[in-house]
N, C-alpha and C. Protein backbone atom coordinates (compact mmCIF):
# COMPACT_ATOMS: atom_id res chain seq x y z
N UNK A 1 0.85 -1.18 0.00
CA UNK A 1 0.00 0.00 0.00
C UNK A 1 0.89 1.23 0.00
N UNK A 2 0.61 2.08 -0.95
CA UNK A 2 1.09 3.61 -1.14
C UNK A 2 0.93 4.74 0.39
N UNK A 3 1.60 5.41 0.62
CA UNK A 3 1.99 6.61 1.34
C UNK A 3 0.51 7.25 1.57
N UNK A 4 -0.16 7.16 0.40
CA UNK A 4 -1.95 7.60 0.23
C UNK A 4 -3.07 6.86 0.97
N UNK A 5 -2.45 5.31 0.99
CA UNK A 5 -3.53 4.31 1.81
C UNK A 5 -3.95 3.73 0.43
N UNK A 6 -5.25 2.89 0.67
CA UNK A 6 -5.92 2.65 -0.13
C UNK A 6 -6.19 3.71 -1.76
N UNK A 7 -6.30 4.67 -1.11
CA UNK A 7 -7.24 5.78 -2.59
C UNK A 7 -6.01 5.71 -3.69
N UNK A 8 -4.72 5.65 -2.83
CA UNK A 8 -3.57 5.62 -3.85
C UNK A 8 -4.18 4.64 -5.04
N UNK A 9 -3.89 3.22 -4.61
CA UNK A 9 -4.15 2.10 -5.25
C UNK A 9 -5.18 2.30 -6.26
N UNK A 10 -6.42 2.72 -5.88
CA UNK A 10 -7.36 2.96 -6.77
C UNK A 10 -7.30 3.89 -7.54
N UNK A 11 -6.78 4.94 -7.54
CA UNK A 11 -6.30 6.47 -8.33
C UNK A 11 -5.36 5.63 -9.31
N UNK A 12 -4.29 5.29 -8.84
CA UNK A 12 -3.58 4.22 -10.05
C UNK A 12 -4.13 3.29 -10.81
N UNK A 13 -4.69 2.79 -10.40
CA UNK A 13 -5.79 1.56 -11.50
C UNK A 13 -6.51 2.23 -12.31
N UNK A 14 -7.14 3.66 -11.53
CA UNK A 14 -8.16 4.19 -12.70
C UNK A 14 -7.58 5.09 -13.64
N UNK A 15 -6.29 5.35 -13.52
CA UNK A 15 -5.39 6.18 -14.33
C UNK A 15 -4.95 5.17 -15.37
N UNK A 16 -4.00 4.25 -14.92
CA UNK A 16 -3.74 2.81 -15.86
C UNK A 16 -5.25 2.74 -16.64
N UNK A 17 -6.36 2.37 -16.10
CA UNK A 17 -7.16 1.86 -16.91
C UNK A 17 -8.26 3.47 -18.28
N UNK A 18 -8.11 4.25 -17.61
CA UNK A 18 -8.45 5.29 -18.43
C UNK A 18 -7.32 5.50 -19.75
N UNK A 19 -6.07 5.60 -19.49
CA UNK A 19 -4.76 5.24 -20.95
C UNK A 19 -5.19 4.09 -21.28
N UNK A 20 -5.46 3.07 -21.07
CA UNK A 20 -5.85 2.05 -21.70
C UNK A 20 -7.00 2.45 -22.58
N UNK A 21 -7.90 2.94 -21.63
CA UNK A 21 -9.18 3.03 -22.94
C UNK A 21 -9.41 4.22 -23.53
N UNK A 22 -7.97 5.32 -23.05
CA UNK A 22 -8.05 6.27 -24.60
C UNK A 22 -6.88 5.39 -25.67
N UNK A 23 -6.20 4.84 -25.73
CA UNK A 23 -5.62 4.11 -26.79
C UNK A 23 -6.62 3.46 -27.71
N UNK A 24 -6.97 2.51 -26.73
CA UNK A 24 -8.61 1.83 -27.58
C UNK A 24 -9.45 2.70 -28.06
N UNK A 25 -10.10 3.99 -27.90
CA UNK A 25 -11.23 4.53 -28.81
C UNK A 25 -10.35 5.36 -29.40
N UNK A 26 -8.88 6.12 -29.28
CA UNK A 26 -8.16 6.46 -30.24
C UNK A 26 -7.86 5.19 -31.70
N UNK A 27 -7.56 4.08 -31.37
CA UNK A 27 -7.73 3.01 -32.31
C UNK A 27 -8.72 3.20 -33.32
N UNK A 28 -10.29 3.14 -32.49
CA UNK A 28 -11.20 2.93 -32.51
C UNK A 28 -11.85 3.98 -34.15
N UNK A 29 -11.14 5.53 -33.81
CA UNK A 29 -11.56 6.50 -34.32
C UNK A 29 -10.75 6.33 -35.67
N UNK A 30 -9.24 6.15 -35.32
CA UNK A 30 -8.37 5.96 -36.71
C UNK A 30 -8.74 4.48 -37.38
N UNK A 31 -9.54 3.71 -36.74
CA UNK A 31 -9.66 2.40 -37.95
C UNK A 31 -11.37 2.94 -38.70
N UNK A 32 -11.84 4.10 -38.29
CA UNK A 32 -13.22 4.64 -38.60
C UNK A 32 -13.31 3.73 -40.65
N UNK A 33 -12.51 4.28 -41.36
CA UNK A 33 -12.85 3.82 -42.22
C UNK A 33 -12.13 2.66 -42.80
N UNK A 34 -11.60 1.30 -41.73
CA UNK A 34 -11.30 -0.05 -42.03
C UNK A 34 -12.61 -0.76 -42.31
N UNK A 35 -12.38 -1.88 -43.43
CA UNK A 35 -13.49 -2.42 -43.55
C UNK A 35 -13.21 -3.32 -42.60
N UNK A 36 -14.41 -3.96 -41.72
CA UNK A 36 -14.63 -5.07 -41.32
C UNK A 36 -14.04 -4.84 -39.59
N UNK A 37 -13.26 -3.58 -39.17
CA UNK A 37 -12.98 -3.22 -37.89
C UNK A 37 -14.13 -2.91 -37.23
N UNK A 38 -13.79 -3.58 -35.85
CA UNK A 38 -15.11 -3.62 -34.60
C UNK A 38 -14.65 -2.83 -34.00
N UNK A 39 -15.30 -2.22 -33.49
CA UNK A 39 -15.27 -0.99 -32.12
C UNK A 39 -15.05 -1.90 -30.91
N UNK A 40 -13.77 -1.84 -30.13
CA UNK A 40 -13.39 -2.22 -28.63
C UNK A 40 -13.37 -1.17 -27.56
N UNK A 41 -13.39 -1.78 -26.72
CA UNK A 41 -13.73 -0.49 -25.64
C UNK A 41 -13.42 -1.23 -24.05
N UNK A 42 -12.97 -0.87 -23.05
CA UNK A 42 -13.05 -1.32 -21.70
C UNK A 42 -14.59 -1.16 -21.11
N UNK A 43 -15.02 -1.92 -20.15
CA UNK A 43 -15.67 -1.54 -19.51
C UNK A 43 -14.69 -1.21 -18.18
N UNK A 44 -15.20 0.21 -18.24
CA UNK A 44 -14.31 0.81 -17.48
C UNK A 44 -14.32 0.61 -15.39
N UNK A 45 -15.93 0.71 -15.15
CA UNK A 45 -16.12 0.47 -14.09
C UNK A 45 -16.34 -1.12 -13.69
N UNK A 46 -16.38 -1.70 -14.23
CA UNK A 46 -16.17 -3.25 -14.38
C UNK A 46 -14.66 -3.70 -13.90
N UNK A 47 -13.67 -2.80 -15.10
CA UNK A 47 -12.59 -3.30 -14.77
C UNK A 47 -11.67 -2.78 -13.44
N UNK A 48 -12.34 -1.75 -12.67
CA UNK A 48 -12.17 -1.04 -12.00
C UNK A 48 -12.23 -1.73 -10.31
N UNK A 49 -13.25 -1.94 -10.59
CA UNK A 49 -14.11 -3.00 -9.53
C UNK A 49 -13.08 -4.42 -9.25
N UNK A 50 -13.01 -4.92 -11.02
CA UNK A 50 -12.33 -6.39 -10.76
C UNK A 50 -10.57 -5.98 -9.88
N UNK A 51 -10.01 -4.76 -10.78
CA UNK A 51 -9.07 -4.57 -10.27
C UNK A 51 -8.91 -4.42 -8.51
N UNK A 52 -9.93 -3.62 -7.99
CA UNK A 52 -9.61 -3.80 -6.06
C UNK A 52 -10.23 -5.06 -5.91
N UNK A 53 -10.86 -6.13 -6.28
CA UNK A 53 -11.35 -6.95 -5.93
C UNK A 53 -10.33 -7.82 -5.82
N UNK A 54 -9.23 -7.39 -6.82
CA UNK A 54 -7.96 -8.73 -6.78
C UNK A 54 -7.20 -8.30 -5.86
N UNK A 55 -7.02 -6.77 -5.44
CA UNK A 55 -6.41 -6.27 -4.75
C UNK A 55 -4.63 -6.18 -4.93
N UNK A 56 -4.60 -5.97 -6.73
CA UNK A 56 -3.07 -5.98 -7.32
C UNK A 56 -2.70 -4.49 -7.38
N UNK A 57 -1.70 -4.55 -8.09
CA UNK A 57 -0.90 -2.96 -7.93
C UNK A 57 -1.26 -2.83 -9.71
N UNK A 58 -1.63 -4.01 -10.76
CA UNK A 58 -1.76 -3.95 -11.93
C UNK A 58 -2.94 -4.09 -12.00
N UNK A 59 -3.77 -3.30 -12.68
CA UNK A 59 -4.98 -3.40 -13.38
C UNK A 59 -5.24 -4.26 -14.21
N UNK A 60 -5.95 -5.59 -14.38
CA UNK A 60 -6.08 -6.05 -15.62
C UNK A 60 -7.71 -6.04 -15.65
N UNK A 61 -8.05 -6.08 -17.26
CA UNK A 61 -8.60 -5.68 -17.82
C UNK A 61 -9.02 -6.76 -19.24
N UNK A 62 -10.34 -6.97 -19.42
CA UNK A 62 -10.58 -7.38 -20.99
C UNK A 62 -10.89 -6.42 -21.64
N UNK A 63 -10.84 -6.54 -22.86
CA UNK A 63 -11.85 -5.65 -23.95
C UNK A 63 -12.89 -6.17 -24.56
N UNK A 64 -13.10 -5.72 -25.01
CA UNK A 64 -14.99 -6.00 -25.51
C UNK A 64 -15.48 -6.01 -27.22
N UNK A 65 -15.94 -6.42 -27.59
CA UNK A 65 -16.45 -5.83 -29.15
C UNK A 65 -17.79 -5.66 -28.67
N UNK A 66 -18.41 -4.26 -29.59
CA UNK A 66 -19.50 -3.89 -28.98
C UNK A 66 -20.32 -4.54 -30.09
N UNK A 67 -22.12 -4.46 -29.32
CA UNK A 67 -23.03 -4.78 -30.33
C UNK A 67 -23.12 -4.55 -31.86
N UNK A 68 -24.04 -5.27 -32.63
CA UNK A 68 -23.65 -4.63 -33.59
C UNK A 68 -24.92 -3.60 -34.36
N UNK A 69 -25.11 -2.72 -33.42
CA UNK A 69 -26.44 -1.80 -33.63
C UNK A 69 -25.70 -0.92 -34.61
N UNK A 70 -24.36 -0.74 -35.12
CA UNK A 70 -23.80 0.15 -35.93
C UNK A 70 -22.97 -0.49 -37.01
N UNK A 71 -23.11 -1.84 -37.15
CA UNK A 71 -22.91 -2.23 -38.49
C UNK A 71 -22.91 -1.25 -39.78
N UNK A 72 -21.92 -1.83 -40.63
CA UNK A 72 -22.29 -0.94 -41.65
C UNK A 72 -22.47 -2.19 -42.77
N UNK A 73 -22.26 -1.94 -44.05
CA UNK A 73 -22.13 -2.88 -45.08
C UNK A 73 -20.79 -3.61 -45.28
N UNK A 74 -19.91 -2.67 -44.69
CA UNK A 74 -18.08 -3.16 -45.42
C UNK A 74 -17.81 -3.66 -44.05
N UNK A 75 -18.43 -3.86 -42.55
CA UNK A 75 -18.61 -4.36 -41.72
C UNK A 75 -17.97 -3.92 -40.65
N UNK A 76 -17.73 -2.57 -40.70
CA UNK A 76 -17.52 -1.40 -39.96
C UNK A 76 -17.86 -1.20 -39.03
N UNK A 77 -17.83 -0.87 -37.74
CA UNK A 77 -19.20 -0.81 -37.06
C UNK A 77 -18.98 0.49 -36.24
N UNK A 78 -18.07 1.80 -36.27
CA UNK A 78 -17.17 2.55 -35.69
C UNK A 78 -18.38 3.90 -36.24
N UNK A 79 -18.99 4.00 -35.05
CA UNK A 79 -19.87 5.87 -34.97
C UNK A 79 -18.31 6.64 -34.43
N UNK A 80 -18.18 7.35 -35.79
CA UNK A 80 -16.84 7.87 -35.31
C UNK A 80 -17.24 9.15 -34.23
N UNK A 81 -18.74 10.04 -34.65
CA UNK A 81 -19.16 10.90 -33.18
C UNK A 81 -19.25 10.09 -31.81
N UNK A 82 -19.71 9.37 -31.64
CA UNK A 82 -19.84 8.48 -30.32
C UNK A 82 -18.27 7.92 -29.77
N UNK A 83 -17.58 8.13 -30.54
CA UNK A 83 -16.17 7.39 -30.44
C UNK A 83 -15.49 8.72 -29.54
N UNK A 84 -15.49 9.56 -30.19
CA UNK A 84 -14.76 10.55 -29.85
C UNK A 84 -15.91 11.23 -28.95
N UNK A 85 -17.23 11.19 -28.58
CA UNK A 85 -17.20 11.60 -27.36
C UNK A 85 -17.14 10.73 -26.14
N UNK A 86 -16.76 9.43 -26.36
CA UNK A 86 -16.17 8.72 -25.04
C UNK A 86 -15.09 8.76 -24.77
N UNK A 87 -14.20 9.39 -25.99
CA UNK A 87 -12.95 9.95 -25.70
C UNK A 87 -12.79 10.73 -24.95
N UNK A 88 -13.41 12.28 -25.43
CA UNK A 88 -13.40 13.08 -24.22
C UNK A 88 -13.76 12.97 -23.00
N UNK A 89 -15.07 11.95 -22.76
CA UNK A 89 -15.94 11.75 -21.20
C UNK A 89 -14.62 10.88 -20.60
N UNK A 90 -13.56 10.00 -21.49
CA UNK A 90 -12.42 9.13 -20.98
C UNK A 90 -11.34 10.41 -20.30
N UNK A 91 -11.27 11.21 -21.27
CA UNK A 91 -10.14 12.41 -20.90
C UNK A 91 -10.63 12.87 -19.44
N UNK A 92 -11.84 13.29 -19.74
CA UNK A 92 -12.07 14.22 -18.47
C UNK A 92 -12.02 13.60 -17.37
N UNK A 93 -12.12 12.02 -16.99
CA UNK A 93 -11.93 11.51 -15.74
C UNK A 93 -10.90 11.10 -15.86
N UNK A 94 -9.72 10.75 -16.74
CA UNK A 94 -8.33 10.43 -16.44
C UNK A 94 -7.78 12.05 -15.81
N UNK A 95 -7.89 13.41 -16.52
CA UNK A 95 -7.62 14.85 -15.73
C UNK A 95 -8.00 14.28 -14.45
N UNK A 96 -9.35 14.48 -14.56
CA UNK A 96 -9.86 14.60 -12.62
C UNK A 96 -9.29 13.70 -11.59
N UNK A 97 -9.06 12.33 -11.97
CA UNK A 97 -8.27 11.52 -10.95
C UNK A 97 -7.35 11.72 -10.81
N UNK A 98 -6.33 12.48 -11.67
CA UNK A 98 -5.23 12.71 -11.85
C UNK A 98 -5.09 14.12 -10.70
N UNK A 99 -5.80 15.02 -10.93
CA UNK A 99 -5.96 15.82 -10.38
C UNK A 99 -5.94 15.88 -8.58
N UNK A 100 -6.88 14.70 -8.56
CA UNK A 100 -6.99 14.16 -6.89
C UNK A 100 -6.13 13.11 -6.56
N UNK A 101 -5.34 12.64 -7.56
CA UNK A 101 -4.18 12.43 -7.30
C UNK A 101 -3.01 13.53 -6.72
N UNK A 102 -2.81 14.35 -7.50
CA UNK A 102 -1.81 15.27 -7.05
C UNK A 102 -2.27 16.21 -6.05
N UNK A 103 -3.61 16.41 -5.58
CA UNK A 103 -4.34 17.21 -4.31
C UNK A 103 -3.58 16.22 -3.24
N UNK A 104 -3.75 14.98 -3.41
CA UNK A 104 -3.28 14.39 -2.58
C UNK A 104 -1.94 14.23 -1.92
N UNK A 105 -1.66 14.00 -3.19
CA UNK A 105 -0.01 14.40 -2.62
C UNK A 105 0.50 15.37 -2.11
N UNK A 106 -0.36 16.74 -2.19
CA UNK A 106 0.51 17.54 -1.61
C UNK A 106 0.26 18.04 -0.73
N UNK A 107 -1.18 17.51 0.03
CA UNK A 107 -1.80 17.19 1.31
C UNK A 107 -0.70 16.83 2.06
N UNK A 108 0.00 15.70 1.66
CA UNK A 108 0.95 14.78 2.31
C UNK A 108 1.77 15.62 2.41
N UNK A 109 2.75 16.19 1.21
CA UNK A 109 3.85 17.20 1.54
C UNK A 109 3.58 18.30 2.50
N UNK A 110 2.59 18.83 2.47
CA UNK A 110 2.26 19.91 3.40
C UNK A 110 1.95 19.90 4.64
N UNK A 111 1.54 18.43 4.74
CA UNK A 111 1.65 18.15 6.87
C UNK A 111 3.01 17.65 6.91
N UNK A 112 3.72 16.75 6.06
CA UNK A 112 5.29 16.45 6.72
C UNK A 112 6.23 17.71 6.52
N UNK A 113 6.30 18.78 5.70
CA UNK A 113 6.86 19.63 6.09
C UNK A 113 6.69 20.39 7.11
N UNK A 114 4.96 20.64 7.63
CA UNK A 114 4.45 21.32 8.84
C UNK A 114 5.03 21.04 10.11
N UNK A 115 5.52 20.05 10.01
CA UNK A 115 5.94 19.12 11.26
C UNK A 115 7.00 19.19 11.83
């Protein structure tokens, strides 16, 4: 266990696992016009969950192929708008944890220097 306690651990998993799934819908967006490429994706709070449940310092994680409500003909299945806004909804909570990541830390620096 991290200097943070527990929240450490979990702030790291959800950081690891948020780069993970902007790589994947970055993929996701540049294979937009592959024929026959499936849209993958984490489930993010799934893998989140499994990760403290194992209680590792590594996140693991599956990926997914999603339904195929977005088929195309060349067998496509990539809403390149929907792609890229789970990108951003991915961005904005990798910032924010990140964020309460480093609140944190300097919580810590600022009572051991107080001292």
């Amino acid at each position: 266990m991290g200097i943070l306690g527990p929240s450490q651990q979990i702030m790291e998993a959800a950081l690891q696992l948020r780069s993970a799934r902007g790589e994947l819908l970055a993929g996701n967006v540049a294979n937009a016009d592959t024929p026959g490429y499936r849209v993958v994706d984490i489930d993010f709070d799934r893998a989140l969950q499994s990760a403290m449940a194992k209680n590792e310092d590594q996140a693991e994680f599956a990926t997914k192929i999603t339904t195929l409500e977005n088929l195309r003909y060349d067998g496509n299945d990539v809403d390149g708008s929907q792609e890229l806004a789970k990108a951003y909804e991915n961005s904005l909570g990798y910032v924010a944890t990140l964020k309460l990541y480093g609140d944190s830390v300097e919580r810590i620096k600022s009572a051991l220097s107080s001292s």
